[in-house]
Protein backbone atom coordinates (compact mmCIF):
# COMPACT_ATOMS: atom_id res chain seq x y z
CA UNK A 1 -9.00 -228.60 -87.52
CA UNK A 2 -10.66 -232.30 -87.46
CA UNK A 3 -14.19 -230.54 -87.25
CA UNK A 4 -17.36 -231.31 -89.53
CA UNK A 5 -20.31 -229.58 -88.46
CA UNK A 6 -21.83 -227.19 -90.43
CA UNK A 7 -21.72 -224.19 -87.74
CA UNK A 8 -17.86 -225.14 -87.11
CA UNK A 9 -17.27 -224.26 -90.81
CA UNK A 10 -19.59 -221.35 -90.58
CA UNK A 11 -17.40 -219.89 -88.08
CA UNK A 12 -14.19 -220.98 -89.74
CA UNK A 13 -14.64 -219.20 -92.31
CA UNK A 14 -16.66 -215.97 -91.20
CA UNK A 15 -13.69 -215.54 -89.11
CA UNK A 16 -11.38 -214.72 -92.06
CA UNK A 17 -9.44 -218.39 -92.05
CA UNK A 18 -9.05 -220.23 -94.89
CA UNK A 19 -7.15 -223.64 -95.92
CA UNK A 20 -4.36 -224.51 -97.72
CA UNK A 21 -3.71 -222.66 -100.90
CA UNK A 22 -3.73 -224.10 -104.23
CA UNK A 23 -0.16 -225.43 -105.14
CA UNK A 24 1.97 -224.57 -108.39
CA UNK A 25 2.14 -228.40 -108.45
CA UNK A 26 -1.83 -229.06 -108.02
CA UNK A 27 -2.47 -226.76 -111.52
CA UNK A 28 -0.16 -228.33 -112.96
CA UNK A 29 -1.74 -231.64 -112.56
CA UNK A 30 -4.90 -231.42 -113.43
CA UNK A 31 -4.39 -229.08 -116.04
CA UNK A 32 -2.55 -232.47 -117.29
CA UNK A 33 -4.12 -235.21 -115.93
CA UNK A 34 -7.83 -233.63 -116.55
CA UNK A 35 -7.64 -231.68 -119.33
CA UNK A 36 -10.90 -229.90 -120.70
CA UNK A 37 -12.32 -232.10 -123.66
CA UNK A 38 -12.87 -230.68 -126.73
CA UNK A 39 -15.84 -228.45 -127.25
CA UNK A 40 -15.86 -227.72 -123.19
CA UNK A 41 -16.45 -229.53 -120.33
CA UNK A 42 -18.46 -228.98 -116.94
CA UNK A 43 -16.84 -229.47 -113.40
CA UNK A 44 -17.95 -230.09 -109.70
CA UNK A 45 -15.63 -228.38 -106.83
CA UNK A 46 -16.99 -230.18 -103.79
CA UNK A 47 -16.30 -228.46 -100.82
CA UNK A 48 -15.14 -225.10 -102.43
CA UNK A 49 -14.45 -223.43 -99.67
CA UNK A 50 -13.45 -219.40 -100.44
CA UNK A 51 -12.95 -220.89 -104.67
CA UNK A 52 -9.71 -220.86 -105.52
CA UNK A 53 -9.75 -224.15 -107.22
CA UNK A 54 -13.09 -223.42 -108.57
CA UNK A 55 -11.66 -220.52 -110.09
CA UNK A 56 -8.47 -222.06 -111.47
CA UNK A 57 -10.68 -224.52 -113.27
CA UNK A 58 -12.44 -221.68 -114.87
CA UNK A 59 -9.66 -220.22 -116.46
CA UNK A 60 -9.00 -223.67 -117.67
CA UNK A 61 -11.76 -223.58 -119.73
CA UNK A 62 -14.49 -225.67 -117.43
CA UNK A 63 -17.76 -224.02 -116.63
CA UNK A 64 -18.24 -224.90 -113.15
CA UNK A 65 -20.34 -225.66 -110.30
CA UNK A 66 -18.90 -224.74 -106.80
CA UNK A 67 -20.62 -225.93 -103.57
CA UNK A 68 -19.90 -225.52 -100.01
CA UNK A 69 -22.29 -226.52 -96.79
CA UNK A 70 -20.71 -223.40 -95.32
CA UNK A 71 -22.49 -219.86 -96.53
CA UNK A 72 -19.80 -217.94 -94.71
CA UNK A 73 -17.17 -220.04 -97.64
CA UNK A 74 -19.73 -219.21 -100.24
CA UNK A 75 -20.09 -215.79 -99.40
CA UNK A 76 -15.94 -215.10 -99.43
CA UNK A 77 -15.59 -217.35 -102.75
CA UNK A 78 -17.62 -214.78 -104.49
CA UNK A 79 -16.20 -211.53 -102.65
CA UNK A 80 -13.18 -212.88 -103.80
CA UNK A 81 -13.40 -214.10 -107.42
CA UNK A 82 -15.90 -211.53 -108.65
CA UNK A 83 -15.19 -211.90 -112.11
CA UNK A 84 -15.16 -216.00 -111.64
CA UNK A 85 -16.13 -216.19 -115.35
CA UNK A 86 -18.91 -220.03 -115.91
CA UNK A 87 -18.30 -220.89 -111.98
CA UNK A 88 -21.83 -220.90 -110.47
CA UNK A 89 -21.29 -220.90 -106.44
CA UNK A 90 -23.81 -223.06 -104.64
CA UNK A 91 -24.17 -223.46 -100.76
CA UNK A 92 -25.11 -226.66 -100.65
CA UNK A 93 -24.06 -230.27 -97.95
CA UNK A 94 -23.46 -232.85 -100.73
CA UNK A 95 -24.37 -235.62 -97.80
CA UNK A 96 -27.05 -234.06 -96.83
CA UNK A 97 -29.21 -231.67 -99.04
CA UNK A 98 -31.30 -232.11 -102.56
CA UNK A 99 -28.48 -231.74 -104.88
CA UNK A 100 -31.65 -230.72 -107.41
CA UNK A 101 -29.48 -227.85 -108.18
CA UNK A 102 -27.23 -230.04 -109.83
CA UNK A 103 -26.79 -230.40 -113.36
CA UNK A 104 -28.71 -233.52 -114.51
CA UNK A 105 -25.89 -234.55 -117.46
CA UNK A 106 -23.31 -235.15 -115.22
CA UNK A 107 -19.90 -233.67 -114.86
CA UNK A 108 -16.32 -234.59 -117.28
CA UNK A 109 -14.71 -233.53 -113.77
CA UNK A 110 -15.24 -233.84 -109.83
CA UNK A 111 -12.92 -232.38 -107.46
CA UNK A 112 -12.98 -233.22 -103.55
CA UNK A 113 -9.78 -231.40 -102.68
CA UNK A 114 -9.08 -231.29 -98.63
CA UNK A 115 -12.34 -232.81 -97.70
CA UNK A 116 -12.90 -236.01 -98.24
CA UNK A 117 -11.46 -237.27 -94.68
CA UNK A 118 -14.59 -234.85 -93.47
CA UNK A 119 -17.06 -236.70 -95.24
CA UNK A 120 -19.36 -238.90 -92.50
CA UNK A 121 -20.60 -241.04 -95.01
CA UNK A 122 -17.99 -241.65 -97.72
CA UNK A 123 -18.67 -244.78 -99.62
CA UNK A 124 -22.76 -242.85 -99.99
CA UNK A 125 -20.99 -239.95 -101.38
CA UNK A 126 -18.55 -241.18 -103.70
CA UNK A 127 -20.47 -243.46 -105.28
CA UNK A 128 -23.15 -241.07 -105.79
CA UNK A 129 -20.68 -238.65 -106.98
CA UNK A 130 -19.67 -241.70 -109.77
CA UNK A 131 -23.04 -241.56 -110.94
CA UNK A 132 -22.58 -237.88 -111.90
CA UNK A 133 -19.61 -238.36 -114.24
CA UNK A 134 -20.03 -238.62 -117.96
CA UNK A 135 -18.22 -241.31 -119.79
CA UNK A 136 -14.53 -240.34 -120.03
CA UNK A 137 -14.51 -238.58 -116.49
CA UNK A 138 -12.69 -238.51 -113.54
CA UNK A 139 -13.14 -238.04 -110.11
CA UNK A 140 -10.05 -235.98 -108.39
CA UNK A 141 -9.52 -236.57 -104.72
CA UNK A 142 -6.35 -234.23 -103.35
CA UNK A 143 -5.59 -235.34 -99.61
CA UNK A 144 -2.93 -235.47 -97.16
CA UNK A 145 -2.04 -238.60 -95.69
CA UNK A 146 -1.19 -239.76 -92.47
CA UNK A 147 2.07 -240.50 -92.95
CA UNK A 148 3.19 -236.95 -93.26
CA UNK A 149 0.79 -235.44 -91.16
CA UNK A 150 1.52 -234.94 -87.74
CA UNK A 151 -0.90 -237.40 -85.22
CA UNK A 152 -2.80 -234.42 -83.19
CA UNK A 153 -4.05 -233.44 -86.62
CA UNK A 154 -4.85 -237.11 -87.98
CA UNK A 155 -8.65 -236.21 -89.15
CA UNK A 156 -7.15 -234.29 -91.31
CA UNK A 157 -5.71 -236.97 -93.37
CA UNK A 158 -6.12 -240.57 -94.98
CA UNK A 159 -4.06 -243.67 -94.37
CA UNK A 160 -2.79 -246.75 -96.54
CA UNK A 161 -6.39 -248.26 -95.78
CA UNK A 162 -8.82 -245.35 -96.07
CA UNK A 163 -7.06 -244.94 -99.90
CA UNK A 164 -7.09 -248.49 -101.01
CA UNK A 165 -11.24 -248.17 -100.13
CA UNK A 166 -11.47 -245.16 -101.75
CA UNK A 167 -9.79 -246.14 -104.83
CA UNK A 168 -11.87 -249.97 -104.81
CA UNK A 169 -13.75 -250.62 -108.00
CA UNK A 170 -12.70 -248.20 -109.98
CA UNK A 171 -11.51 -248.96 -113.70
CA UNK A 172 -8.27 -246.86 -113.67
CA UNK A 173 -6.18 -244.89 -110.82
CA UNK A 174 -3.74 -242.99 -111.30
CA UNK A 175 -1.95 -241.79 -108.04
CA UNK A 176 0.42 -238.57 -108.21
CA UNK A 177 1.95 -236.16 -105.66
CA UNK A 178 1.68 -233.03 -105.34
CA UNK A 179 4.26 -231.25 -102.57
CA UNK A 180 3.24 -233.71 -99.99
CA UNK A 181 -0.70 -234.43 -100.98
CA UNK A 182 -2.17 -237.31 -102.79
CA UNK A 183 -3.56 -236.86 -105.66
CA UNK A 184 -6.02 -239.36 -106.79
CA UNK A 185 -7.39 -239.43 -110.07
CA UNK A 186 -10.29 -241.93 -110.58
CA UNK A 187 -12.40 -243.00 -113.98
CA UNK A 188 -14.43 -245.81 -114.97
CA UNK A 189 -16.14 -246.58 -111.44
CA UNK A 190 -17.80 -249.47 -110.41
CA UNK A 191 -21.61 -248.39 -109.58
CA UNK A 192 -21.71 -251.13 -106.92
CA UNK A 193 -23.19 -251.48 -103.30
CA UNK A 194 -22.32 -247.92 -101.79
CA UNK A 195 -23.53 -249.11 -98.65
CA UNK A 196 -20.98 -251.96 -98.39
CA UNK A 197 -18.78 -251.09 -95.07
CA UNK A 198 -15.27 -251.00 -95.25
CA UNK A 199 -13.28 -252.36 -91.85
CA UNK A 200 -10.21 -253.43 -92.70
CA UNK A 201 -7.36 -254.70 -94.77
CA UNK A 202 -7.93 -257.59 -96.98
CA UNK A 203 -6.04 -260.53 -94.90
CA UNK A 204 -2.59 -261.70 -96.69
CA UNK A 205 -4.98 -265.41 -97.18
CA UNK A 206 -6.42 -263.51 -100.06
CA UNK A 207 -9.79 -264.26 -98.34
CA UNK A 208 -12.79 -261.93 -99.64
CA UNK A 209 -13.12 -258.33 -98.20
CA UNK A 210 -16.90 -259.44 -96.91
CA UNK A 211 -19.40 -262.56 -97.38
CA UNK A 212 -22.04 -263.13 -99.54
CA UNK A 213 -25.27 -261.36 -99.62
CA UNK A 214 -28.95 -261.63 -100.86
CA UNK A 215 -28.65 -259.76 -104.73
CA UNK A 216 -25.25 -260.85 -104.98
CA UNK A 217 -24.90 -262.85 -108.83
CA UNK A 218 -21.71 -265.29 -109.71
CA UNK A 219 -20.30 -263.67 -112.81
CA UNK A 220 -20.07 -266.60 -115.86
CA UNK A 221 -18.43 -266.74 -118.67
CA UNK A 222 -20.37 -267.19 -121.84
CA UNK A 223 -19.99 -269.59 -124.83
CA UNK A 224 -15.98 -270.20 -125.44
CA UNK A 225 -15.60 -267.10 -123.17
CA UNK A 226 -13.88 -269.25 -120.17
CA UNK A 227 -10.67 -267.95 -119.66
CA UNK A 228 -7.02 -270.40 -119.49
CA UNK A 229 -7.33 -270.83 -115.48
CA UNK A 230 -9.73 -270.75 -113.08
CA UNK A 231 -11.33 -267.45 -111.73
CA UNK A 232 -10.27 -265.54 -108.60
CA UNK A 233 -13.33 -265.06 -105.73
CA UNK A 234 -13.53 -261.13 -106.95
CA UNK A 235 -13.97 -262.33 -110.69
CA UNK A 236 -16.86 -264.20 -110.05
CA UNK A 237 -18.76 -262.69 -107.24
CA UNK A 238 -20.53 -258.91 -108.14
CA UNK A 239 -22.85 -257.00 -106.44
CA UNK A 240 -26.57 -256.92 -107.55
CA UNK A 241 -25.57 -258.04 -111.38
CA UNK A 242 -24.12 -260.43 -113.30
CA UNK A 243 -24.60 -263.23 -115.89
CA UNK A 244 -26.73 -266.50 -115.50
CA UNK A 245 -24.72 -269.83 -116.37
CA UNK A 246 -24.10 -270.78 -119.71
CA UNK A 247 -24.79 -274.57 -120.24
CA UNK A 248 -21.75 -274.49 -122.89
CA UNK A 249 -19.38 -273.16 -120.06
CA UNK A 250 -16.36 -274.43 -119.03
CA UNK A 251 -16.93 -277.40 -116.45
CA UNK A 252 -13.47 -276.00 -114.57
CA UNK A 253 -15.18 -272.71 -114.54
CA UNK A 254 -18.21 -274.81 -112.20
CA UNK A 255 -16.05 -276.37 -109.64
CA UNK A 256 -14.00 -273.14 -109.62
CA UNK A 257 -17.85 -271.49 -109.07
CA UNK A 258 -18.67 -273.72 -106.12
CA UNK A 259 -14.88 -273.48 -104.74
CA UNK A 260 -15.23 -269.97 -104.29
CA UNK A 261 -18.78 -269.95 -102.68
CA UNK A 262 -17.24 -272.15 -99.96
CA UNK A 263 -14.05 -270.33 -99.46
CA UNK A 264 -15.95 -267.12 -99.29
CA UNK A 265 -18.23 -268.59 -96.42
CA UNK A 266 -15.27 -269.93 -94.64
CA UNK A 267 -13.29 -266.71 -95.07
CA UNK A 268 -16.01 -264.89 -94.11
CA UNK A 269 -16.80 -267.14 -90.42
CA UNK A 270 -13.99 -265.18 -88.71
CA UNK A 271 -15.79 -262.03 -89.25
CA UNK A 272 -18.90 -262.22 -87.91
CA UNK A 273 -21.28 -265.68 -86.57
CA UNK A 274 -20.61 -267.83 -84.17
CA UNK A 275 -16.99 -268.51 -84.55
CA UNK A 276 -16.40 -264.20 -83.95
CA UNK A 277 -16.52 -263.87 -80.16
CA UNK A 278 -15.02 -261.82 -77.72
CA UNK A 279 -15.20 -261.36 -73.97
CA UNK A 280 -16.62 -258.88 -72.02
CA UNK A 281 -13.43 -257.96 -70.52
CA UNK A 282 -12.23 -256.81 -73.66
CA UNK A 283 -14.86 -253.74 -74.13
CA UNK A 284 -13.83 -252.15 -70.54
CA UNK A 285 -11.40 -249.43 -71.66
CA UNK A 286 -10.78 -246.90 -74.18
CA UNK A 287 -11.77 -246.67 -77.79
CA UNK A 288 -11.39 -244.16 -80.62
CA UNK A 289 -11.77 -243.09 -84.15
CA UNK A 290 -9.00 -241.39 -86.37
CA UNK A 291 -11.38 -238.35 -86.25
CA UNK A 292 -11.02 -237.43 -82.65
CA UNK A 293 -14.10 -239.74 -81.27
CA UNK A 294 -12.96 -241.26 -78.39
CA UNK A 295 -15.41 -243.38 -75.77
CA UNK A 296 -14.22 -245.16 -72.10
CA UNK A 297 -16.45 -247.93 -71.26
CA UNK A 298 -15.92 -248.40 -67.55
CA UNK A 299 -16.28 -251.86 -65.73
CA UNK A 300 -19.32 -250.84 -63.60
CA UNK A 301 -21.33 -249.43 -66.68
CA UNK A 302 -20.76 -246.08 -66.32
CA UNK A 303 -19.16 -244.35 -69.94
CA UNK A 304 -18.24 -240.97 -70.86
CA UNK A 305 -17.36 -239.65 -74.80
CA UNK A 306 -16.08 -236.97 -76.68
CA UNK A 307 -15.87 -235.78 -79.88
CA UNK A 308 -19.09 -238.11 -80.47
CA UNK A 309 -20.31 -236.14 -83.57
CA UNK A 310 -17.05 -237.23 -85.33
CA UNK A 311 -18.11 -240.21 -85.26
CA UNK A 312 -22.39 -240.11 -85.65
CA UNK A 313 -23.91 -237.67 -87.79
CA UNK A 314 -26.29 -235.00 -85.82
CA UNK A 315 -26.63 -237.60 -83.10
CA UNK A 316 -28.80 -235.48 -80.78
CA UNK A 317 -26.13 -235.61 -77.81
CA UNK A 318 -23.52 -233.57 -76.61
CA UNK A 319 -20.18 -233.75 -78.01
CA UNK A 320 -18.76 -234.11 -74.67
CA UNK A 321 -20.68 -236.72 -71.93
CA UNK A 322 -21.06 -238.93 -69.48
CA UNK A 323 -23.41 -241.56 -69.00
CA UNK A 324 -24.03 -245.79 -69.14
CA UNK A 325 -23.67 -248.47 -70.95
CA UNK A 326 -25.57 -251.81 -70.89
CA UNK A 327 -26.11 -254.74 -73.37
CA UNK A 328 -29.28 -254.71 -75.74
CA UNK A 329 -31.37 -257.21 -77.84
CA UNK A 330 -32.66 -256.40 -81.26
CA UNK A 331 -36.12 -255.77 -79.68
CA UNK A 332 -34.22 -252.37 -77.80
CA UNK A 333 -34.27 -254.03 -74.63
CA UNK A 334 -32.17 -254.94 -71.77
CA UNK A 335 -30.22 -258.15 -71.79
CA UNK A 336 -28.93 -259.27 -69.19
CA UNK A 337 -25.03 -259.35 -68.66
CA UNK A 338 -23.41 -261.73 -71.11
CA UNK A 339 -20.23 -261.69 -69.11
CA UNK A 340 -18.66 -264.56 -69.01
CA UNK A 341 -20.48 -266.18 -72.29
CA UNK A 342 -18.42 -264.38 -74.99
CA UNK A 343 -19.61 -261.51 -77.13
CA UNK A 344 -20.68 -262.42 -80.54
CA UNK A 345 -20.27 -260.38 -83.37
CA UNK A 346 -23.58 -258.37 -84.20
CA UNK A 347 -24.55 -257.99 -80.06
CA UNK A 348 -25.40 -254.26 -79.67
CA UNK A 349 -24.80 -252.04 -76.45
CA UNK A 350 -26.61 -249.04 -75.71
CA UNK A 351 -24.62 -245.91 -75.06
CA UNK A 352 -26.86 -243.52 -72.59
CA UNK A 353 -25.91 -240.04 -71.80
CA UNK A 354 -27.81 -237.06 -70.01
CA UNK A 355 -29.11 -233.95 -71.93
CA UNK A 356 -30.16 -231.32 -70.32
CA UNK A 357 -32.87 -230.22 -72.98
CA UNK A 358 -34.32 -233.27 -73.08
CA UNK A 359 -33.20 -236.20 -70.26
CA UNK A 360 -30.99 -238.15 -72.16
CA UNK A 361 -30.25 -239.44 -75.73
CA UNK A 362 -29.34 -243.09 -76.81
CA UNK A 363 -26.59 -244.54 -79.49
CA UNK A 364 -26.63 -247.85 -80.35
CA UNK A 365 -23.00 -249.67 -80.70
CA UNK A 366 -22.70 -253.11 -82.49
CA UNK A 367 -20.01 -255.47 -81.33
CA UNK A 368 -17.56 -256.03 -84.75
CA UNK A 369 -14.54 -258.63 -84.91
CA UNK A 370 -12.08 -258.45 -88.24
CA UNK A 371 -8.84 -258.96 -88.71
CA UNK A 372 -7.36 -256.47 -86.72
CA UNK A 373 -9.49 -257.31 -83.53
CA UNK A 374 -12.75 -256.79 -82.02
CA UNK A 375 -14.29 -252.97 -82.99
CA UNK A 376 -17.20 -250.91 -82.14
CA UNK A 377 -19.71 -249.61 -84.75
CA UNK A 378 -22.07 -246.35 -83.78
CA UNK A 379 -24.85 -245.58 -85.77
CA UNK A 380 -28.47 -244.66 -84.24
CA UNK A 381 -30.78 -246.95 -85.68
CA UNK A 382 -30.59 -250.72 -86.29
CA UNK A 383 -30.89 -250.37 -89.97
CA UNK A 384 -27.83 -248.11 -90.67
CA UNK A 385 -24.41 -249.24 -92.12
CA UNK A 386 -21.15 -248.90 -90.56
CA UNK A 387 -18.78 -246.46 -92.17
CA UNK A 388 -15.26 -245.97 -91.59
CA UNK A 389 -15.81 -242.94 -89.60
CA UNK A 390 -18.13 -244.79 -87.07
CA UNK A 391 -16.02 -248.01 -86.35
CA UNK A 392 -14.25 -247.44 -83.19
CA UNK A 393 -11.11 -249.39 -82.20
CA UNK A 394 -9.27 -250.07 -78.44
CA UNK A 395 -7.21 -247.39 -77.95
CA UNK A 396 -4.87 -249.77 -75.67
């Protein structure tokens, strides 16, 4: 069931399936961990499916808002919780559509229980989710991981990796279990840059997780404020905020300011400039996602994919295709080949395939090198990000 378009769930459910019930262990959780605060409390079921959860929270004591992008799992949720007292059920794609329907003051809960792996964009969606929750909070992610899931159903599940992004920059996590699921309670997040892509372990070096950008601000300490050692790279760099110096700061705290501006440039060299190459022998072959995506680059340009959607949102191809491949400049043109020269980090190839509606459709793929290897990112146009979902590895 590693599926995420709309019509796939449509089907799913107006078929009479469902998903995995709600566990003795689950209620018993959040009725703990997530109580209702005093004097009532509002809650978000993202990705409600037929409202079981929705409804439990209910009898809780939470008025809730329950959305699905599926009508078919709207349509059953109210069928079968007719007397669902405070749940209001929404059809609604919480990537996708105007969440106008949304209440404006926020939410004391959010619960994304068995969908989050099917998210496309997930770092967009959880961090716009954060901006929803009142002060106090949490966000509730319930998930299998990969380690007890079995590999043919791996889009299904997260790994070690996909939870240590999920759970970045938030103030507290607590992590239960709940008969074989993660449960992942989240408060105080971090309203950072949700764009930020996430490809990979942090190294053992303790190098930073990406370089420096424009907006980013060195955090420093104010007047008597410096702390007894110096700072660590994450204490002092922050996305898009931050303090100015203090001219009664700490003089360690300046070469400790400057010390981790170069280390985070050096650390950062490896990932992508002129010191990240890699030859053209290494894209001939097969790559995947964990979704299902997979993509064969063949040595005289010819390619075929499937399972592309898993990877690109509404790409305007077929799932399933055959086509070529060829290097591309920034300007969308041809380049001639590069082999031979080394690949740097940031080239692009263009992925061609036939459609019979309309001749052909075009995906853009960005050569990527981190600390696991050299990668593939898909997105359509040169100004997207690179999610988890769209980095593609060898599959050697």
């Amino acid at each position: 069931m590693g599926y995420t378009t709309r019509e796939k769930w449509q089907r799913h459910y107006a078929d009479g399936k469902g998903f995995r019930p709600l566990g003795d262990v689950e209620r018993a959780l959040l009725a703990e961990h997530t109580p209702v605060p005093e004097g009532g409390g509002r809650a978000l079921d993202v990705g409600c499916g037929t409202g079981e959860l929705a409804a439990y929270l209910a009898r809780l004591g939470y008025v809730v808002d329950a959305v699905d992008f599926a009508g078919s799992a709207v349509a059953r949720a109210h069928e079968e919780y007719p007397d669902a007292e405070g749940v209001r059920w929404l059809r609604l794609d919480i990537e996708r559509d105007d969440p106008a329907d949304l209440h404006d003051d926020g939410y004391d809960l959010i619960c994304l229980r068995l969908m989050y792996p099917f998210l496309r964009d997930r770092g967009r969606v959880l961090h716009a989710l954060g901006e929803r929750l009142r002060p106090g909070g949490a966000l509730v992610v319930i998930t299998p991981t990969t380690d007890r899931t079995p590999p043919e159903r791996r889009g299904i599940a997260l790994d070690e990796d996909e939870i240590r992004l999920l759970t970045a920059g938030w103030g507290q996590v607590d992590r239960l279990e709940a008969d074989g699921l993660a449960v992942l309670a989240l408060r105080g997040p971090c309203h950072g840059d949700a764009d930020t892509p996430a490809v990979g372990k942090r190294p053992p070096t303790g190098r930073p997780d990406r370089c420096l950008r424009c907006g980013d601000r060195l955090l420093w300490p104010g007047p008597g404020a410096a702390p007894p050692g110096p700072p660590s790279y994450g204490d002092l760099v922050q996305s898009g905020r931050g303090r100015g110096p203090s001219v009664n700061s700490s003089g360690r705290w300046l070469v400790a300011v400057v010390a981790a501006v170069a280390w985070g440039c050096v650390a950062c060299a490896p990932a992508g400039g002129e010191a990240a190459r890699a030859d053209e022998a290494e894209l001939v072959g097969d790559w995947g996602n964990s979704r299902g995506t997979r993509l064969h680059l063949a040595p005289d340009r010819s390619i075929r994919w499937a399972e592309i959607s898993e990877a690109v949102w509404d790409p305007g191809c077929p799932d399933t295709a055959t086509g070529s491949w060829e290097f591309s400049d920034s300007s969308d043109g041809a380049a001639p080949s590069l082999s031979g020269k080394g690949l740097t980090s940031g080239d692009e190839l263009g992925l061609e395939a036939g459609v019979p509606t309309r001749g052909s459709c075009r995906i853009r793929a960005e050569i990527r090198r981190d600390g696991k290897g050299p990668s593939l990112c898909l997105y359509i146009d040169p100004d997207s990000m690179c999610s988890g979902k769209e980095l593609l590895r060898p599959r050697r």
